[in-house]
Protein backbone atom coordinates (compact mmCIF):
# COMPACT_ATOMS: atom_id res chain seq x y z
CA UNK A 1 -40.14 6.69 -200.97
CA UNK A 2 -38.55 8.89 -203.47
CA UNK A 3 -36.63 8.14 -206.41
CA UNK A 4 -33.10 8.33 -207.67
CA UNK A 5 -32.63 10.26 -210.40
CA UNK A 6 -29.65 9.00 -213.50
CA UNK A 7 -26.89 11.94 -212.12
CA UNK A 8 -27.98 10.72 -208.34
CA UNK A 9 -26.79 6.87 -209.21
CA UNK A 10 -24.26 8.32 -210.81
CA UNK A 11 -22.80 10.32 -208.42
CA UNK A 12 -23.57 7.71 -205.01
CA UNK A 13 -22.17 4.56 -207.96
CA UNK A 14 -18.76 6.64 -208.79
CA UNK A 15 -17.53 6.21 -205.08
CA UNK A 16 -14.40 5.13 -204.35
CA UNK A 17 -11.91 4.78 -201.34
CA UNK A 18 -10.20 7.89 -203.19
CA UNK A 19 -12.70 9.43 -204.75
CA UNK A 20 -15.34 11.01 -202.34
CA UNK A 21 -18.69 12.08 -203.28
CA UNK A 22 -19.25 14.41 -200.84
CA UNK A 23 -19.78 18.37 -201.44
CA UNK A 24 -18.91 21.20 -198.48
CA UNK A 25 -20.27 24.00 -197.58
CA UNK A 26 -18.81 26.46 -194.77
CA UNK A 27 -20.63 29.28 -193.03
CA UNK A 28 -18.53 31.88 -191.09
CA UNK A 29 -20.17 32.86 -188.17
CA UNK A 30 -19.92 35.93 -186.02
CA UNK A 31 -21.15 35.15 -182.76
CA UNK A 32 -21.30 38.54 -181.25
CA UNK A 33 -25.12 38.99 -182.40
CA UNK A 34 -25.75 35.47 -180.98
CA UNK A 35 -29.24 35.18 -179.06
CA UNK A 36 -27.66 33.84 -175.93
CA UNK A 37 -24.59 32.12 -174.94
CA UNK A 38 -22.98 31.10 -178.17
CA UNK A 39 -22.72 27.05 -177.55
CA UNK A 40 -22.39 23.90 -179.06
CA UNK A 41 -25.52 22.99 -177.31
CA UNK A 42 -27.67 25.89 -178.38
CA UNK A 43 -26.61 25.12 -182.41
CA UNK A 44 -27.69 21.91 -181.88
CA UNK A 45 -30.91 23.17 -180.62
CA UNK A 46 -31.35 25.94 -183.14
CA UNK A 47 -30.52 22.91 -185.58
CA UNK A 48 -33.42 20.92 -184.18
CA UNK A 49 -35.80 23.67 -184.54
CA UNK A 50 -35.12 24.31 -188.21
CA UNK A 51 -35.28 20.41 -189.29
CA UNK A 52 -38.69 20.46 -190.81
CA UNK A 53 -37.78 23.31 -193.22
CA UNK A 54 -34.43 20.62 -194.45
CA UNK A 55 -36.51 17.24 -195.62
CA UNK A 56 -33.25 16.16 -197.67
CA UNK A 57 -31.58 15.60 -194.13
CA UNK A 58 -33.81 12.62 -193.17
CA UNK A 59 -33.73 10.93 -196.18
CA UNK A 60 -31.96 7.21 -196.06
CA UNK A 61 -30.73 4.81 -198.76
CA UNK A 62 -32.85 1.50 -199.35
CA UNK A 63 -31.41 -0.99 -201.62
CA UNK A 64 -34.09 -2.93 -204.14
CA UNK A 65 -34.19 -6.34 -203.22
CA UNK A 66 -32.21 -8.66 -205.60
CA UNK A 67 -30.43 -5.13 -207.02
CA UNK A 68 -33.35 -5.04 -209.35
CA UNK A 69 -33.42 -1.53 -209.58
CA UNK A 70 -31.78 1.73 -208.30
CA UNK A 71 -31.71 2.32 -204.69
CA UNK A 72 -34.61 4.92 -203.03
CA UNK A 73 -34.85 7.40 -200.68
CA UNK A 74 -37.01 6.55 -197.76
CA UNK A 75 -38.14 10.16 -196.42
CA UNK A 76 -38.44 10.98 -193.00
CA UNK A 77 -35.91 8.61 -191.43
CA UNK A 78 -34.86 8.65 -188.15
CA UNK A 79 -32.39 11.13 -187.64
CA UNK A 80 -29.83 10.75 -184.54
CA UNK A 81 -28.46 14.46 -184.38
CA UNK A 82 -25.82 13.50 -181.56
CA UNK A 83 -23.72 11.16 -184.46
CA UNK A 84 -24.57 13.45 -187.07
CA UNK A 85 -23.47 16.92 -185.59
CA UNK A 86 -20.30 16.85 -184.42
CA UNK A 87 -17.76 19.65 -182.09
CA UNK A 88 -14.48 20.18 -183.27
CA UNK A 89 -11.61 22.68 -182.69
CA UNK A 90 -9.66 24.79 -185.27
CA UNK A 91 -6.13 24.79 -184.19
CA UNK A 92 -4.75 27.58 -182.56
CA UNK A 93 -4.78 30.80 -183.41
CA UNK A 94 -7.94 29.98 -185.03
CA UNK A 95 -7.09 31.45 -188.66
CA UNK A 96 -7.77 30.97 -192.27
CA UNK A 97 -4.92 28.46 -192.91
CA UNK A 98 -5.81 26.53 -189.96
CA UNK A 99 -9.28 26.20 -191.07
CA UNK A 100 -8.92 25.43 -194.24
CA UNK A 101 -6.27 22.21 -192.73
CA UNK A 102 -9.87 21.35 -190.52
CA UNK A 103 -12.10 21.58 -193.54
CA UNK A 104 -9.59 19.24 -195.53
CA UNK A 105 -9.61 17.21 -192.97
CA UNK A 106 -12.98 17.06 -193.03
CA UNK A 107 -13.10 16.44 -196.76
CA UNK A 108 -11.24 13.10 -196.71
CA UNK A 109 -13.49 10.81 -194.64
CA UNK A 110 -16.72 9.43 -196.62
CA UNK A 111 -19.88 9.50 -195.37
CA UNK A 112 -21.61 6.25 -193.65
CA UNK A 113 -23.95 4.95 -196.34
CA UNK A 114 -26.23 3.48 -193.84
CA UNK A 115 -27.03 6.71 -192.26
CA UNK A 116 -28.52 9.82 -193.66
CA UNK A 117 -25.98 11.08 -195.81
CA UNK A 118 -24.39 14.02 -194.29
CA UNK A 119 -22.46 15.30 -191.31
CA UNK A 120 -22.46 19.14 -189.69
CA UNK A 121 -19.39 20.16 -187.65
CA UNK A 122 -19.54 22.97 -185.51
CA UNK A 123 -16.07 24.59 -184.94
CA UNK A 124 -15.11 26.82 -182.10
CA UNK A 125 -11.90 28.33 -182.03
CA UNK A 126 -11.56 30.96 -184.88
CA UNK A 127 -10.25 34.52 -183.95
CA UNK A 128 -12.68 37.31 -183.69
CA UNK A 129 -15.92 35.98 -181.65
CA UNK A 130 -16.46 34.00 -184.60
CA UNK A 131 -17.05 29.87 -184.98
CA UNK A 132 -17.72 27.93 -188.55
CA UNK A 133 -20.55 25.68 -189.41
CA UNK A 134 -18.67 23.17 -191.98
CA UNK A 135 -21.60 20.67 -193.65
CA UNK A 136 -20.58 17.82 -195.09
CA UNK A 137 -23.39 16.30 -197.84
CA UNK A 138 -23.69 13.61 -199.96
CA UNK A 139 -23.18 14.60 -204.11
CA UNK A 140 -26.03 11.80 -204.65
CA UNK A 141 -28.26 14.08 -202.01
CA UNK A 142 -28.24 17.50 -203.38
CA UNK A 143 -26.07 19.66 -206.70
CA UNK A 144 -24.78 22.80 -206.18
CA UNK A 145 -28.06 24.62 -206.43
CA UNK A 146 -29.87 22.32 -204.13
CA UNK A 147 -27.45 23.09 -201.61
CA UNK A 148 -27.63 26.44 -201.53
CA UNK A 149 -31.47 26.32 -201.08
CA UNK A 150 -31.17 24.06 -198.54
CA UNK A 151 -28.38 25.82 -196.58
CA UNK A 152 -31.16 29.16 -197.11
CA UNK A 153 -33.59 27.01 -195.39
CA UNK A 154 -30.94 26.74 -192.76
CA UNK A 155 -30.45 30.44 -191.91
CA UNK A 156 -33.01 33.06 -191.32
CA UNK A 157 -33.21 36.34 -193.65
CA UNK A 158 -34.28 39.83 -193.45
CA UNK A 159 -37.32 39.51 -195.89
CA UNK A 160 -38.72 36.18 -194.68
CA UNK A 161 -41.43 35.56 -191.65
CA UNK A 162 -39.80 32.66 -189.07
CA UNK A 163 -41.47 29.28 -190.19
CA UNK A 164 -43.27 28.09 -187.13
CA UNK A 165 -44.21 24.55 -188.39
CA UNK A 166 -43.87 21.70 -186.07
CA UNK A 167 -40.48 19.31 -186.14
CA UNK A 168 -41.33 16.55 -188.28
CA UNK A 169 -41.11 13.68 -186.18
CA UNK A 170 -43.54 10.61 -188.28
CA UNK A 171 -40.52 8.70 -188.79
CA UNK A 172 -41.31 5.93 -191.15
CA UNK A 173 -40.54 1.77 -191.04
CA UNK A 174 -38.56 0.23 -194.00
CA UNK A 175 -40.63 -0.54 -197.12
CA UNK A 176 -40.95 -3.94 -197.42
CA UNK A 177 -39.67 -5.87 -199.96
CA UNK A 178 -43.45 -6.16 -202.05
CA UNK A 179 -43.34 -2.45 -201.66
CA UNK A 180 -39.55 -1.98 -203.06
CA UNK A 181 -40.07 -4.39 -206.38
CA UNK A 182 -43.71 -3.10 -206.93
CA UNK A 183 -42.04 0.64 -207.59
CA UNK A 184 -39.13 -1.21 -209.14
CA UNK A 185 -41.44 -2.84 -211.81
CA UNK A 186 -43.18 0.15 -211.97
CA UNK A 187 -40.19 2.42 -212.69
CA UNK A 188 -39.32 -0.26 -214.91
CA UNK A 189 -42.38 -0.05 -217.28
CA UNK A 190 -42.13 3.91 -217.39
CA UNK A 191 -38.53 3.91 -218.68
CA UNK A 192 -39.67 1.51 -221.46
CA UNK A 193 -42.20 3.04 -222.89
CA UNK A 194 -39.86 6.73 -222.74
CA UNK A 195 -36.51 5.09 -224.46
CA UNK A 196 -38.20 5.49 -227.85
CA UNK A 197 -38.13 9.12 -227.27
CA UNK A 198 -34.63 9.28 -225.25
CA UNK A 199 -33.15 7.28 -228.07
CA UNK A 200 -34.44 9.73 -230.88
CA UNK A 201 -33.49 13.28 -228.64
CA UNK A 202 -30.02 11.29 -227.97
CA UNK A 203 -29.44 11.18 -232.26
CA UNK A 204 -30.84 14.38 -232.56
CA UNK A 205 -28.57 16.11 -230.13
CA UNK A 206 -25.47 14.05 -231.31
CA UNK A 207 -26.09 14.67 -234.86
CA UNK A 208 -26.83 18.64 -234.57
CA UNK A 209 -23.43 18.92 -232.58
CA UNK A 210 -21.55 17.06 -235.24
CA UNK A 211 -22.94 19.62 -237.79
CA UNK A 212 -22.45 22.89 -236.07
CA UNK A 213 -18.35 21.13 -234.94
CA UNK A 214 -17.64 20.39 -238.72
CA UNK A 215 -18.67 24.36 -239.11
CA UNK A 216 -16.61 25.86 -237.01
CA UNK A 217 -13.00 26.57 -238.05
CA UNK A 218 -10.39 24.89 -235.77
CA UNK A 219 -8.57 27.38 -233.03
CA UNK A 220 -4.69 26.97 -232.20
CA UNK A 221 -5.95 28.33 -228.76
CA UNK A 222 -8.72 25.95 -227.91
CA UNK A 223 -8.14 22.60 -226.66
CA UNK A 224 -9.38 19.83 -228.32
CA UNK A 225 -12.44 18.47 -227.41
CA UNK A 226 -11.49 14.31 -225.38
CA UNK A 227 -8.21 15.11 -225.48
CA UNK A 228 -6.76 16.83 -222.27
CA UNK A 229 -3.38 17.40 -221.95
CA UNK A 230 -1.18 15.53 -219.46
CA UNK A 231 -0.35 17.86 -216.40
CA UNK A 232 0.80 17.50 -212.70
CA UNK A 233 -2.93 17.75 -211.98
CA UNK A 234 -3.80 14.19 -213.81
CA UNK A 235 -2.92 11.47 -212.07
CA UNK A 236 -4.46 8.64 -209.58
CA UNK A 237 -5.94 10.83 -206.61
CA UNK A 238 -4.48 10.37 -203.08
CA UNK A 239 -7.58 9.43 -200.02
CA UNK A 240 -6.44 12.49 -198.16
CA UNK A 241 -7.96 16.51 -199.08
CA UNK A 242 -6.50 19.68 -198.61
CA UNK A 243 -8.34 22.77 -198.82
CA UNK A 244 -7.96 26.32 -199.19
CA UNK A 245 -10.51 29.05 -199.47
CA UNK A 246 -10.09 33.41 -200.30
CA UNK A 247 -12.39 36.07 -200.69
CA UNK A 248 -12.60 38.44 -203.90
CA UNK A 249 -14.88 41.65 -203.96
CA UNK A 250 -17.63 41.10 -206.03
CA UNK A 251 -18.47 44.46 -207.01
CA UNK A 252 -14.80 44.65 -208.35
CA UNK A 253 -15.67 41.50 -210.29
CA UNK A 254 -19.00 42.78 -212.05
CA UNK A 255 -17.23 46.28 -212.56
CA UNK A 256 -14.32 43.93 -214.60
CA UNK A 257 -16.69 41.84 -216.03
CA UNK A 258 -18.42 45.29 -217.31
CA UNK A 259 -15.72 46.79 -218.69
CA UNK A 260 -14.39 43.91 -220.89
CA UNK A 261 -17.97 42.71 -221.80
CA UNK A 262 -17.86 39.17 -220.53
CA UNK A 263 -20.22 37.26 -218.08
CA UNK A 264 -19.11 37.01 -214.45
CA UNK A 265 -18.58 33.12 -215.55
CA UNK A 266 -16.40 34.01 -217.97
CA UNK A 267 -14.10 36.36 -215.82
CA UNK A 268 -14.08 33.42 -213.18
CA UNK A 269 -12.81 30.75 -215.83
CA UNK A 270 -10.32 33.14 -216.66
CA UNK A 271 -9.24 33.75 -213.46
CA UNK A 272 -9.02 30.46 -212.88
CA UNK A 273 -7.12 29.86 -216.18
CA UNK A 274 -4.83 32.27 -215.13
CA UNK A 275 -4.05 30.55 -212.08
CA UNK A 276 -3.69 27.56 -213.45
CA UNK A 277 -1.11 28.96 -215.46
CA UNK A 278 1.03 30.25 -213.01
CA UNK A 279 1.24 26.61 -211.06
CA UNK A 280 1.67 24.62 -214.39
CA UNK A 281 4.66 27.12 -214.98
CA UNK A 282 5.83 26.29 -211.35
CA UNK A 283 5.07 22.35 -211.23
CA UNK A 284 5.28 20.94 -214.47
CA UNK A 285 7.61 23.38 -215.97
CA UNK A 286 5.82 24.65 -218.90
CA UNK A 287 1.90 25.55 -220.18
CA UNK A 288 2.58 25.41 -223.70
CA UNK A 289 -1.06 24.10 -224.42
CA UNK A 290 -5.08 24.78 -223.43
CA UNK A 291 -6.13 22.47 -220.52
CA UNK A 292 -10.11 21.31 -220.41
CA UNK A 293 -12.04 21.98 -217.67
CA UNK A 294 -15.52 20.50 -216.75
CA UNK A 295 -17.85 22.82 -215.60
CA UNK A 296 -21.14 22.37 -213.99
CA UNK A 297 -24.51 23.58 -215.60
CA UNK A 298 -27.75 23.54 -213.68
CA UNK A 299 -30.87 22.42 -215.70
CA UNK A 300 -33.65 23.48 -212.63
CA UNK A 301 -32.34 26.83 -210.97
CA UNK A 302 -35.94 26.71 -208.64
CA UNK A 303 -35.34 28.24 -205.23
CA UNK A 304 -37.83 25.61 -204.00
CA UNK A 305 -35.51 22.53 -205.12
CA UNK A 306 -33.48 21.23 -202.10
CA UNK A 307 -32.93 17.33 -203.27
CA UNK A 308 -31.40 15.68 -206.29
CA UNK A 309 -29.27 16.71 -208.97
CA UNK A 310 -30.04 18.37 -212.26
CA UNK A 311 -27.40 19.17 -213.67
CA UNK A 312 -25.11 18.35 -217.12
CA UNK A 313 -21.86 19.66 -217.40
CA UNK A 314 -19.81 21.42 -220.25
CA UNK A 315 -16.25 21.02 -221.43
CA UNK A 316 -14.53 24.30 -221.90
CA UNK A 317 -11.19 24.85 -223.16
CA UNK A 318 -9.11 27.10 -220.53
CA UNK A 319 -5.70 28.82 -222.26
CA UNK A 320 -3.45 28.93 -219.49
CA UNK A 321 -0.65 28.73 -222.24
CA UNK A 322 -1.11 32.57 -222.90
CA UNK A 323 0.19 34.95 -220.89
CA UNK A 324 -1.46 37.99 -221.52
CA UNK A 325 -4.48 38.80 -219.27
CA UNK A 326 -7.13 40.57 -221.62
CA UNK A 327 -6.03 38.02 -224.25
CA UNK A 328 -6.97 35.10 -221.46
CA UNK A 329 -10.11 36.67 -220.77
CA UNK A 330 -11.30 36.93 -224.50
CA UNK A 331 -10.34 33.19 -225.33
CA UNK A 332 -12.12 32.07 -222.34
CA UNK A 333 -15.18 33.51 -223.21
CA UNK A 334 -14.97 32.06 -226.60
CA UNK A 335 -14.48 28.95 -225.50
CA UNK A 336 -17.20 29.36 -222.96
CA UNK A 337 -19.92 30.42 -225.63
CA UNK A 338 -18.83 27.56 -227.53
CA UNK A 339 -19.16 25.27 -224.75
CA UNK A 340 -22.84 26.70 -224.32
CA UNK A 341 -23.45 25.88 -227.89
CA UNK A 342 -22.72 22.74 -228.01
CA UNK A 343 -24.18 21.81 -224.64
CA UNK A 344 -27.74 23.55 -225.88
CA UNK A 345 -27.28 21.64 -229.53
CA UNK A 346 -26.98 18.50 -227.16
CA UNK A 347 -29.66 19.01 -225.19
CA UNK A 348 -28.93 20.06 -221.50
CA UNK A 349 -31.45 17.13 -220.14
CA UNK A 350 -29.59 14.39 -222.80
CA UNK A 351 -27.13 13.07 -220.73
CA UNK A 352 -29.15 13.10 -217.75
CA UNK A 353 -31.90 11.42 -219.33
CA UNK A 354 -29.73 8.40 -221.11
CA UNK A 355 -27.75 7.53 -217.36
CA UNK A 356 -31.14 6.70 -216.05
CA UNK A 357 -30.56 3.57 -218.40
CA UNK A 358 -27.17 2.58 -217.10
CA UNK A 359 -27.60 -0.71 -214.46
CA UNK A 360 -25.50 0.61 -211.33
CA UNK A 361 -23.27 -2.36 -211.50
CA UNK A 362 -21.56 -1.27 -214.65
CA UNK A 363 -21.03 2.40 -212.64
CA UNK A 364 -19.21 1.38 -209.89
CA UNK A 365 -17.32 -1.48 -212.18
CA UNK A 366 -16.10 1.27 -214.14
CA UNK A 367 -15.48 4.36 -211.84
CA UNK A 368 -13.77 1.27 -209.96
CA UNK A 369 -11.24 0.60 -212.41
CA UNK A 370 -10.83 4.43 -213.52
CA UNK A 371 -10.21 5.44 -209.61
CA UNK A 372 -7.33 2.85 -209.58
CA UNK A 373 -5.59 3.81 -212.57
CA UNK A 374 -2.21 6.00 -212.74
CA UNK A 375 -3.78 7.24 -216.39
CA UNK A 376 -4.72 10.69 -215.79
CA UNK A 377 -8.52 11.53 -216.68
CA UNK A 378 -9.83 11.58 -220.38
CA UNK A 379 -12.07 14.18 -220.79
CA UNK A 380 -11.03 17.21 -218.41
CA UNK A 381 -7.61 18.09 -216.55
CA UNK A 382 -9.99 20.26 -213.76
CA UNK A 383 -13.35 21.33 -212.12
CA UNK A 384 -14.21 24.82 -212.18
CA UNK A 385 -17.78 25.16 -211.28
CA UNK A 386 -19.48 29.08 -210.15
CA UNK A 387 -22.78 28.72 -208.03
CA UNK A 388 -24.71 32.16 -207.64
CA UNK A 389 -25.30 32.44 -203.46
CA UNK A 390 -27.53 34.47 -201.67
CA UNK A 391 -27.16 38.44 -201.99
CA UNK A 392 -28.43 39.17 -198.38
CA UNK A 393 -26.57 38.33 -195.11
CA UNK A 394 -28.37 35.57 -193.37
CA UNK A 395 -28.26 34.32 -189.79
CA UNK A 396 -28.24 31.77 -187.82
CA UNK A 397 -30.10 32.36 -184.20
CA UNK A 398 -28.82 36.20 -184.70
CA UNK A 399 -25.65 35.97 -185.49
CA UNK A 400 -24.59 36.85 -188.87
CA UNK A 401 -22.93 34.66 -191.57
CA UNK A 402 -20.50 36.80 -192.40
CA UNK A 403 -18.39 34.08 -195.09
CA UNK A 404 -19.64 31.44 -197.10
CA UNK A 405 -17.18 28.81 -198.62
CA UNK A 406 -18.68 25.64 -201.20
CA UNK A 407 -16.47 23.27 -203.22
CA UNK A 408 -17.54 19.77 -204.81
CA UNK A 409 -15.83 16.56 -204.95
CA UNK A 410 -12.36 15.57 -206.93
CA UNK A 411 -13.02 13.11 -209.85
CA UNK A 412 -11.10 10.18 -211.03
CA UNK A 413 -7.50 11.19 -212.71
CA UNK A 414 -8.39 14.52 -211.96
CA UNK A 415 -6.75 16.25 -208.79
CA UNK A 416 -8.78 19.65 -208.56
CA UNK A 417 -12.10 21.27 -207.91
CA UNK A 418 -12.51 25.46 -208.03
CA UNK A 419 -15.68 26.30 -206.85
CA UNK A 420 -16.85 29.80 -206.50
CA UNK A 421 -19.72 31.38 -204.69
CA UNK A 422 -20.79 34.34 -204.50
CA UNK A 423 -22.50 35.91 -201.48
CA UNK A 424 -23.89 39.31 -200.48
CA UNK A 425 -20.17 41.53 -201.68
CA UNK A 426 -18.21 38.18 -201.78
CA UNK A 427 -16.77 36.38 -204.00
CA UNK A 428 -15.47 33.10 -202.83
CA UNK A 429 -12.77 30.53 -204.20
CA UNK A 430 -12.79 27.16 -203.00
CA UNK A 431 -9.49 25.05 -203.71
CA UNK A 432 -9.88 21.27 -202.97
CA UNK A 433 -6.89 18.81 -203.94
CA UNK A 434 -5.83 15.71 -202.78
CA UNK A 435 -3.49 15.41 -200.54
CA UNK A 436 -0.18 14.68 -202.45
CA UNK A 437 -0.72 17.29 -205.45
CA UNK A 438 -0.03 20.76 -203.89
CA UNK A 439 2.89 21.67 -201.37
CA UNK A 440 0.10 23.78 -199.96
CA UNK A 441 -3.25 24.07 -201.60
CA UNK A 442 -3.09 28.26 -200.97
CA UNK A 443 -0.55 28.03 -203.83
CA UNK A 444 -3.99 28.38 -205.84
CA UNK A 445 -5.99 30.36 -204.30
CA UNK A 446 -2.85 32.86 -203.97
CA UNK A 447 -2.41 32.36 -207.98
CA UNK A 448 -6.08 33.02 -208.66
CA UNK A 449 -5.85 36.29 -206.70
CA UNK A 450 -2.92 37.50 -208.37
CA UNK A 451 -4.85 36.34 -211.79
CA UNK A 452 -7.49 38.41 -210.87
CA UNK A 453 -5.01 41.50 -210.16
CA UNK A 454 -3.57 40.64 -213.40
CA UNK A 455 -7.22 41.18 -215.17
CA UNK A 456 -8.02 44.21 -213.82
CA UNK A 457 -4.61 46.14 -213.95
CA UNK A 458 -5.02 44.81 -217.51
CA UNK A 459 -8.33 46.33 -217.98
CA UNK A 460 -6.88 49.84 -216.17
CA UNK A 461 -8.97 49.22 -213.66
CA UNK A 462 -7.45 49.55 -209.47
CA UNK A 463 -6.34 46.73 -208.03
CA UNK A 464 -8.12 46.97 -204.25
C-alpha cells in the first residue's frame, strides 16, 4: 500500500463533472522504423513488455473504511490492458487539426475511479506513416515531472541498455479492513506529532512574505496579487475539451532567450502573455489590465520519481495590456522573479505540507460548490505551466517519436491550460479549453506563434 500525498487528495478530491483531473500526454510516432508490421496488436504487446519498468500503472484506489483517512494506493493491481488500451481513428486526412479534435475528445471523459487510473489510445490514421500514442493519466497519479519519467520508462533511448526484467505479474488481494485503519491510525499519529513544526514553518513563511511585500514598491504593470481580473476566460467551465497543439524551434527560443537575458520560462510566459493579449483584444474587446496566471513549480525534479505530485505553484502577473514585445518580455520576467521570491520566502514544501491536514470531505464540498459557480476563479485567470522533456529522440519498438505534446487539466472558473514541453529541437504548446470558450482553440496556439514572431523581430533576431 502506498500513501497519498496532501497535492494527491487534492487533486483526485477537486473532481468534478466539469472539471477533469486528468493530464495528457501525446507521442507522435513515425512508423517507418517500426520492428515489424506497425499494429495495434504489436503496441499492445510492446506495451506488455515494458509494464514492469511503469509501477504507477497498476496502482488502484482503496478507500479507508469509515472515510477515516485518505484513500491508498494498492500497488500491483490487476491490470486488464484490453479496457485500458484502446484503438481509435483520427479523421480523415489524418492532420494536425483533426488530431487535436481526437485528443479533445479524449480530454472530456473522466477516468473510471475503480480502475487504475489511466487510459492509452493508440491512433492510426495520421498522414505520413505516422500513428499517435495519446495517454490519458490521472493528476492524483503523477505531476508533470512524474510523467515525463514515466513516459521515458515507456520508450527506449540511445544511451540506455533494454531492461530485461520479468513482467510483474504478483498481483495483490485488497487490504483488509484491520490492515486499512492500522496505517490509518498510524498515519494519524505521525501527522500529530509533525503539526507543531508545520504550524511554526506555516508562520514563518507567511510572516517573511508579508515583510519582503510591504518592501517592495507597488507596479502599475503587475497585477495584484488575489485579485484577477474578469475576462472571457473566467467563467463556469463547460464538460466538453478542445485542444490544440504547435511546434516552436527551440534553438530559436534559447538564442531569444540569450539575447534579451531572460530564462527560457520567462520567454514562454511572455509568449504566452502575448497571446493572451491578442485574444482578449479579439473576445472581450480590450486588455487594459495584467491577468494572473498560476504556474506550476516542481519541488523533486528526480529522474527516478514516476508517482505522486510534488509540486506548489506560483502566481505571476502576465501584462498582456502592453503592446510592445521587448517591453512584455521584461515585465514578465519581473514578475516571474518576484513570483520566485515569494514562493521561496513561503517555503516551496508549505502548502504541500499544510493540505495533508485538510479532511477530504471539506475538498470535494468546496471544489463542489466552486465548479458550479458562474463566478469566475479568485486567484488566477490561466495555467501556464513549462515542463523540461527529454533532449534525445526516443522510440518505441524502433520507431521514432518524432512529436511530443503534454497539457494538464482546466481548473474551476478558469477556462485555460498552456503547457509547454520541450523535446530534443522542439518546443511544444499545448492549448486545452473547454468546449464553449474558443471558436477554435488554434486561435491560441496561432496567437502564441505570432507572439513569439513578435519577440524575436523585436529582439532583431529572424523570424524562421
Amino acid at each position: 500500500m502506498k500513501q497519498l500525498s496532501g497535492w494527491d487528495v487534492l487533486l483526485l478530491n477537486s473532481e468534478t463533472p466539469n472539471v477533469h483531473q486528468h493530464t495528457l500526454k501525446v507521442a507522435v510516432v513515425d512508423t517507418s522504423a517500426f520492428e515489424g508490421e506497425p499494429s495495434f496488436e504489436a503496441f499492445c504487446e510492446t506495451l506488455r513488455g515494458r509494464m514492469h519498468l511503469l509501477e504507477p500503472l497498476r496502482y488502484e484506489l482503496v478507500d479507508v473504511p469509515l472515510h477515516l483517512h485518505r484513500p491508498m494506493w494498492r500497488e500491483n493491481a490487476d491490470v486488464d490492458l484490453g479496457y485500458h488500451v484502446r484503438q481509435v481513428r483520427v479523421s480523415a486526412p489524418g492532420g494536425r487539426r483533426e488530431l487535436d479534435a481526437l485528443i479533445g475528445e479524449i480530454a472530456g471523459t473522466a477516468l473510471d475511479r475503480s480502475r487504475p487510473l489511466w487510459e492509452l489510445y493508440y491512433a492510426e490514421g495520421l498522414a505520413n506513416n505516422r500513428v499517435a500514442v495519446i495517454g490519458k493519466v490521472h493528476h492524483a497519479l503523477a505531476d508533470g515531472v512524474a510523467s515525463a519519467n514515466l513516459m521515458a520508462r515507456a520508450m527506449e533511448w540511445p544511451d540506455l541498455v533494454p531492461d530485461s526484467g520479468p513482467v510483474a505479474g504478483d498481483t495483490r488481494g485488497e487490504p483488509s479492513a484491520v490492515e486499512l485503519i492500522r496505517d490509518a491510525a498510524r498515519d494519524h499519529a505521525r501527522k500529530l506529532t509533525e503539526l507543531p513544526d508545520v504550524l511554526k514553518d506555516g508562520a514563518l513563511g507567511i510572516h517573511r512574505l508579508r515583510r519582503r511585500s510591504r518592501q517592495r514598491r507597488d507596479n502599475p504593470d503587475l497585477a495584484h496579487q488575489f485579485h484577477p481580473p474578469p475576462t472571457f476566460l473566467n467563467h463556469r467551465l463547460s464538460p466538453a475539451r478542445s485542444f490544440a497543439g504547435a511546434t516552436l524551434s527551440l534553438a530559436e527560443a534559447k538564442e531569444t532567450s540569450r539575447r534579451l537575458g531572460v530564462t527560457i520560462n520567462d520567454l514562454v510566459l511572455a509568449t504566452a502573455a502575448g497571446g493572451l493579449r491578442e485574444l482578449l483584444l479579439a473576445y472581450d474587446g480590450h486588455a487594459d489590465e495584467p491577468i494572473i496566471a498560476s504556474v506550476p513549480a516542481a519541488t523533486d525534479i528526480s529522474r527516478d520519481r514516476i508517482t505522486g505530485n510534488a509540486l506548489s505553484t506560483m502566481l505571476v502577473s502576465l501584462p498582456v495590456h502592453v503592446d510592445d514585445p521587448l517591453e512584455q518580455v521584461r515585465l514578465t520576467s519581473l514578475a516571474a522573479g518576484i513570483a520566485k521570491e515569494n514562493h521561496d520566502l513561503l517555503g516551496p514544501a508549505t502548502v504541500g505540507r499544510s493540505l495533508e491536514y485538510v479532511p477530504p470531505t471539506v475538498l470535494r464540498t468546496v471544489f463542489g460548490w466552486t465548479s458550479r459557480r458562474r463566478a469566475p476563479n479568485q486567484l488566477f485567470n490561466v495555467i501556464v505551466s513549462n515542463v523540461p522533456g527529454p533532449r534525445q529522440w526516443g522510440r518505441i519498438a524502433g520507431a521514432v517519436v518524432s512529436e511530443i505534446y503534454s497539457v494538464g487539466p482546466l481548473a474551476a472558473g478558469s477556462a485555460m491550460n498552456v503547457t509547454v514541453w520541450s523535446y530534443v529541437d522542439q518546443l511544444s504548446f499545448s492549448v486545452l479549453s473547454d468546449g464553449e470558450t474558443l471558436a477554435d482553440t488554434h486561435e491560441a496556439t496561432d496567437a502564441m506563434v505570432r507572439a513569439f514572431g513578435r519577440i524575436r523581430t523585436a529582439a532583431g533576431l529572424t523570424v524562421g
